[in-house]
C-alpha atoms as a PDB file:
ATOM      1  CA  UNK A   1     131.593 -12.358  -1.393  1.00  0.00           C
ATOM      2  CA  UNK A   2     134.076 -11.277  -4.173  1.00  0.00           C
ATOM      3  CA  UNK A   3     136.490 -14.007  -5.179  1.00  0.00           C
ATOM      4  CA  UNK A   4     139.473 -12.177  -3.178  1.00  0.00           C
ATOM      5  CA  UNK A   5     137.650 -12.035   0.012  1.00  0.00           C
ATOM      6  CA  UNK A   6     137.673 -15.703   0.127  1.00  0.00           C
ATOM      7  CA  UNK A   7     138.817 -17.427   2.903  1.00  0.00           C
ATOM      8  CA  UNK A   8     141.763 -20.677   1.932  1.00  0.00           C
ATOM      9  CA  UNK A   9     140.340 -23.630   0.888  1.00  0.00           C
ATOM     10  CA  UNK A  10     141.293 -25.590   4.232  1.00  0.00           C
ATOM     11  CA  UNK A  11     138.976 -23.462   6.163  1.00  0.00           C
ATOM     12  CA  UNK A  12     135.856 -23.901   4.093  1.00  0.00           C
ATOM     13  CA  UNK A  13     133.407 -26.317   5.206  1.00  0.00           C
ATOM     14  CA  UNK A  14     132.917 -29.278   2.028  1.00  0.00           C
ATOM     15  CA  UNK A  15     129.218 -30.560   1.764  1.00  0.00           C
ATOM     16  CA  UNK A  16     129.903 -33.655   0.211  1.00  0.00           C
ATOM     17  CA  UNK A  17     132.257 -34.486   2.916  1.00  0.00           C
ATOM     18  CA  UNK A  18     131.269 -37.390   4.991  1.00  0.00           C
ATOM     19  CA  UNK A  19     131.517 -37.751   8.944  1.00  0.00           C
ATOM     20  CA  UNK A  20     131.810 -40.930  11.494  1.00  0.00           C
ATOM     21  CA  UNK A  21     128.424 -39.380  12.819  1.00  0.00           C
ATOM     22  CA  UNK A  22     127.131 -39.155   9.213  1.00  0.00           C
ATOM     23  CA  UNK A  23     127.962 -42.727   9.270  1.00  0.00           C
ATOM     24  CA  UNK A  24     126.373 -43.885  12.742  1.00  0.00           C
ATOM     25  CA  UNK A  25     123.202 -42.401  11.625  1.00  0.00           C
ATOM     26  CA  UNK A  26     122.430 -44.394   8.422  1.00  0.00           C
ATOM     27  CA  UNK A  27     123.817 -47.763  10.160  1.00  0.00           C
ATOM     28  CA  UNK A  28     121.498 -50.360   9.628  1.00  0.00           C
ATOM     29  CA  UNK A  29     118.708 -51.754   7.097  1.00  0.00           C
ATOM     30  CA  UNK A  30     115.920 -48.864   6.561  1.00  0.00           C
ATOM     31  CA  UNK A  31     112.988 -50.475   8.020  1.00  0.00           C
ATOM     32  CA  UNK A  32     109.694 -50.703   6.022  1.00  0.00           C
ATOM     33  CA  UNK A  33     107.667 -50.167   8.969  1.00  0.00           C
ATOM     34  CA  UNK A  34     108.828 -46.668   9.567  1.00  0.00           C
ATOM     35  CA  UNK A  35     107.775 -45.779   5.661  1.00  0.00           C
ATOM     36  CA  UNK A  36     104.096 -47.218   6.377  1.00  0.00           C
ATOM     37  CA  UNK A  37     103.759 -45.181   9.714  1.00  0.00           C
ATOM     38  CA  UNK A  38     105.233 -41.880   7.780  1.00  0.00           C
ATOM     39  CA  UNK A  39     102.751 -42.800   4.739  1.00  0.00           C
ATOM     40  CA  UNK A  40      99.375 -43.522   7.080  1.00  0.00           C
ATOM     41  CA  UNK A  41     100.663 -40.357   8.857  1.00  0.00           C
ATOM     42  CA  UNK A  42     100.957 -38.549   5.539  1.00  0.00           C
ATOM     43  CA  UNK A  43      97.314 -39.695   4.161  1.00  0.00           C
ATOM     44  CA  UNK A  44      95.620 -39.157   7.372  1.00  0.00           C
ATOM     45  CA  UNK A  45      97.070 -35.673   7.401  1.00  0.00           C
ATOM     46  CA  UNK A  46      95.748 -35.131   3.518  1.00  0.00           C
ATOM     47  CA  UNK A  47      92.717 -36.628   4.837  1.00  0.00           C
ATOM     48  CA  UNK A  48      91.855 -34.319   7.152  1.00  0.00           C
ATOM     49  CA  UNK A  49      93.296 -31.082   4.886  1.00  0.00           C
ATOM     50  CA  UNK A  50      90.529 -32.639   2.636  1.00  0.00           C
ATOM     51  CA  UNK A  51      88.001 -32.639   4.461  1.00  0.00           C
ATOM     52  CA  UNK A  52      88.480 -29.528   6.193  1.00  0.00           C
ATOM     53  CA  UNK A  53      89.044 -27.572   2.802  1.00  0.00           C
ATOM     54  CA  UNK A  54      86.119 -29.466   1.457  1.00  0.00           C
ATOM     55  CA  UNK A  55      83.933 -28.311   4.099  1.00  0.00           C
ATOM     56  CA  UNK A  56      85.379 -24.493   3.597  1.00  0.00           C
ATOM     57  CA  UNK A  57      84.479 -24.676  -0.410  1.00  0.00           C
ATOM     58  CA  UNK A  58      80.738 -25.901   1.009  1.00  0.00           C
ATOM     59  CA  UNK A  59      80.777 -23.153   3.195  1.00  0.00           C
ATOM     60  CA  UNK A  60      82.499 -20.390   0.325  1.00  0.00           C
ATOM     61  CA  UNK A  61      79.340 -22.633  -1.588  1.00  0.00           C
ATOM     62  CA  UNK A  62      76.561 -21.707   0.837  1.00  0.00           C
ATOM     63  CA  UNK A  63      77.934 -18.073   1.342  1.00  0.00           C
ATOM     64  CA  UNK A  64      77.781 -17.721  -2.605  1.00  0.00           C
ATOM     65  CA  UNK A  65      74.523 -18.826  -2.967  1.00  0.00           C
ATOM     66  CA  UNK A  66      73.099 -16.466  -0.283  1.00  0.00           C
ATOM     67  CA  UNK A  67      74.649 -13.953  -1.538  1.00  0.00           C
ATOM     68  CA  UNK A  68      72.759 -14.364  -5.149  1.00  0.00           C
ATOM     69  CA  UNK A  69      69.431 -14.779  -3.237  1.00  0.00           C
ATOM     70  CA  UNK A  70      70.145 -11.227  -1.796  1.00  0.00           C
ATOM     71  CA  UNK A  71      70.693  -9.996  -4.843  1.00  0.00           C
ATOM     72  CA  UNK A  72      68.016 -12.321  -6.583  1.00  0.00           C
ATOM     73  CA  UNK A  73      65.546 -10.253  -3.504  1.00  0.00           C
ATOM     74  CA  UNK A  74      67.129  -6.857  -3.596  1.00  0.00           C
ATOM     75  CA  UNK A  75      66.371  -6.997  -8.071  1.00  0.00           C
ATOM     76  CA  UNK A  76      62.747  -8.450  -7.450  1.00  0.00           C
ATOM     77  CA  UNK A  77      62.473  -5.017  -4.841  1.00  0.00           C
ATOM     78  CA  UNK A  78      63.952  -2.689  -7.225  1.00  0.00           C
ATOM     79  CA  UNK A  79      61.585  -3.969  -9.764  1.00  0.00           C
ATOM     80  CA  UNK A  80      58.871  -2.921  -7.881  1.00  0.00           C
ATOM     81  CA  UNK A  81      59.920  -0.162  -6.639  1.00  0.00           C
ATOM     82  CA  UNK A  82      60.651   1.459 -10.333  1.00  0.00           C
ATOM     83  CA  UNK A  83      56.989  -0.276 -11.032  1.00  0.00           C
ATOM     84  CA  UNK A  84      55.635   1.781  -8.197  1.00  0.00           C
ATOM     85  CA  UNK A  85      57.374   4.777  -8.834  1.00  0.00           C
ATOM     86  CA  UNK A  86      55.979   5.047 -12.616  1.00  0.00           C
ATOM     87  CA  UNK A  87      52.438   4.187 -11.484  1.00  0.00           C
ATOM     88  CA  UNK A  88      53.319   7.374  -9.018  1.00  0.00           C
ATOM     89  CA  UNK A  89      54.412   9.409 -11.712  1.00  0.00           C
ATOM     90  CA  UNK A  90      51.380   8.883 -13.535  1.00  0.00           C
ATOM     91  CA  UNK A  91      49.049   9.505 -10.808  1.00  0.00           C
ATOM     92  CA  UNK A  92      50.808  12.763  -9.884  1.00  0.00           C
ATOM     93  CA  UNK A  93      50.709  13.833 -13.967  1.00  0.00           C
ATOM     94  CA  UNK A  94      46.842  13.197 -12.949  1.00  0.00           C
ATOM     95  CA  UNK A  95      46.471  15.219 -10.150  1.00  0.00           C
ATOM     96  CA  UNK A  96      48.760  17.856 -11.139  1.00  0.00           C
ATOM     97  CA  UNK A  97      46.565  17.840 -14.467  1.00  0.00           C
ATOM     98  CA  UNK A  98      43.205  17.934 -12.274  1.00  0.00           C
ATOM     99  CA  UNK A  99      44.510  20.846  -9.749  1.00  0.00           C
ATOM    100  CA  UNK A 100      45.425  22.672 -12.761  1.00  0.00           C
ATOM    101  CA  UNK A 101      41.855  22.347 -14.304  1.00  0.00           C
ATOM    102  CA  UNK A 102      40.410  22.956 -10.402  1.00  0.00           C
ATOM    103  CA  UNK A 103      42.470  26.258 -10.060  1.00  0.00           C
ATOM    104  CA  UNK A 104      41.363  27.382 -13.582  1.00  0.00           C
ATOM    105  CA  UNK A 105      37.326  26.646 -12.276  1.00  0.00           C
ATOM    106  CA  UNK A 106      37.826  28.310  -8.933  1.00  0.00           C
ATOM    107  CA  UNK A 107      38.757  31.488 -10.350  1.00  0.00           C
ATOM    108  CA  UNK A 108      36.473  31.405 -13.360  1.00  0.00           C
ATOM    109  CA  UNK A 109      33.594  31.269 -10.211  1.00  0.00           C
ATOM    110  CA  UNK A 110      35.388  33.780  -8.188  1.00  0.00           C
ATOM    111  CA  UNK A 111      35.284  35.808 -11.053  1.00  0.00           C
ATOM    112  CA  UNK A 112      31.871  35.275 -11.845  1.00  0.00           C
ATOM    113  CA  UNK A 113      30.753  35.963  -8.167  1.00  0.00           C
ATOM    114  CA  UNK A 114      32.570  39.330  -8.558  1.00  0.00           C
ATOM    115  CA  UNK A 115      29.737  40.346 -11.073  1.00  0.00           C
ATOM    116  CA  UNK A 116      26.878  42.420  -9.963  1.00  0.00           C
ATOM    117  CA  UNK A 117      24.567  42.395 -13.082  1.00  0.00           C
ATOM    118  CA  UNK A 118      23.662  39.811 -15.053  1.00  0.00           C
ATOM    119  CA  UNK A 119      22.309  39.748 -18.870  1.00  0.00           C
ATOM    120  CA  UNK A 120      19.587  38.101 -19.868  1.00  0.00           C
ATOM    121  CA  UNK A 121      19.846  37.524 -23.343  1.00  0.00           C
ATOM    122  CA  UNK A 122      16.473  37.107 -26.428  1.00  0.00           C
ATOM    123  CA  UNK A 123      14.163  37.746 -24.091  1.00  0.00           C
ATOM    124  CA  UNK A 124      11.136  38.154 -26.634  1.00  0.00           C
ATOM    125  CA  UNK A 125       9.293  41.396 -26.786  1.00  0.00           C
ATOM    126  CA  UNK A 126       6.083  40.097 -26.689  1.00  0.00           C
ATOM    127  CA  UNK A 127       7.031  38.646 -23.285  1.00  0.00           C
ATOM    128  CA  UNK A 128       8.253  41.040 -21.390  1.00  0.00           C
ATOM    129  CA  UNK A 129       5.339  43.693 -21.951  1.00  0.00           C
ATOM    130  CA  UNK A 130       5.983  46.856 -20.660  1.00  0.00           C
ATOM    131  CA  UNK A 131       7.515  45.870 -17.100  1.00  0.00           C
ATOM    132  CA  UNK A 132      11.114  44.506 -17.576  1.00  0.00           C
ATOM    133  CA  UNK A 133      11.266  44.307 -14.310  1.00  0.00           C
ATOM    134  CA  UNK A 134       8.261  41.872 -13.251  1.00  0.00           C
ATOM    135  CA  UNK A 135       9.724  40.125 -15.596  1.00  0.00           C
ATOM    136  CA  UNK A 136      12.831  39.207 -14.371  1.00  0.00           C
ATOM    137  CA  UNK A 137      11.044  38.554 -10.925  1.00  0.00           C
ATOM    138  CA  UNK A 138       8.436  36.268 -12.439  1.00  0.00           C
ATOM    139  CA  UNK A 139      11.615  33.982 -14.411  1.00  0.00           C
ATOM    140  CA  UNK A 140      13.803  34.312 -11.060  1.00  0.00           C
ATOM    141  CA  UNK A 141      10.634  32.752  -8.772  1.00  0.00           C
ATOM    142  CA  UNK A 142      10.196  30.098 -11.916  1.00  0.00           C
ATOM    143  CA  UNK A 143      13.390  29.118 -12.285  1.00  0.00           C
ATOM    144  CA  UNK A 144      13.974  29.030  -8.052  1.00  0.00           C
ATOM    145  CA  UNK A 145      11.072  26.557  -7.962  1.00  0.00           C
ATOM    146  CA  UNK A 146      12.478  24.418 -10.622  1.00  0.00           C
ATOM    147  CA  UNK A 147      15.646  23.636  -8.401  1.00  0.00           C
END
């Protein structure tokens, strides 16, 4: 309120200003008894916050420390699962590698099979007389019974 808004002094209430009721209320010596019951009161009801946030920080405890085993497990499985996942990598390096080197062999055959002569290379002169191809048949049939 501003200063000229103020009502007269009569009409505003004094704080420090003492009534008979004031007075009726304090009558008498303060008793000692009622200070024990208000302090047993008091340390029962600290007793019992106490306990009650003790057991909540045990709790908040437990929680914490399963929480750090889940992340203790979920480490040990990522561990293994970057552990598997290299040992993956080098097996498909392997096979890739091996289909590679399967693809090249497939079509070298294919493209051998596609061949309708063959060469026979230093056959010796003295050999092969004057029939090349009795020959051929005679080292075909040898060969054949070889296998």
């Amino acid at each position: 309120m501003k200063p000229s808004s103020r009502p007269s002094g009569d009409n505003v209430p004094v704080a420090n200003k003492k009534t008979q009721s004031d007075d009726r209320d304090n009558e008498g010596p303060v008793n000692h008894s009622f200070f024990e019951v208000l302090f047993a009161s008091l340390s029962e009801d600290l007793h019992t916050v106490k306990g009650d946030l003790s057991q909540e920080i045990k709790t908040i405890h437990m929680d914490v420390a399963d929480q750090g085993d889940m992340v203790s497990n979920l480490e040990d499985w990522e561990i293994s699962r970057e552990e598997e996942f290299e040992q993956l990598q080098q097996e498909f390096i392997h096979l890739r590698d091996q289909h590679i080197d399967l693809q090249a062999y497939a079509e070298d055959l294919e493209n051998r099979s596609r061949r309708n002569n063959v060469s026979i290379h230093r056959v010796p002169t003295c050999v092969e007389a004057n029939n090349m191809e009795a020959f051929v048949q005679a080292l075909f049939a040898h060969i054949m019974e070889a296998l």
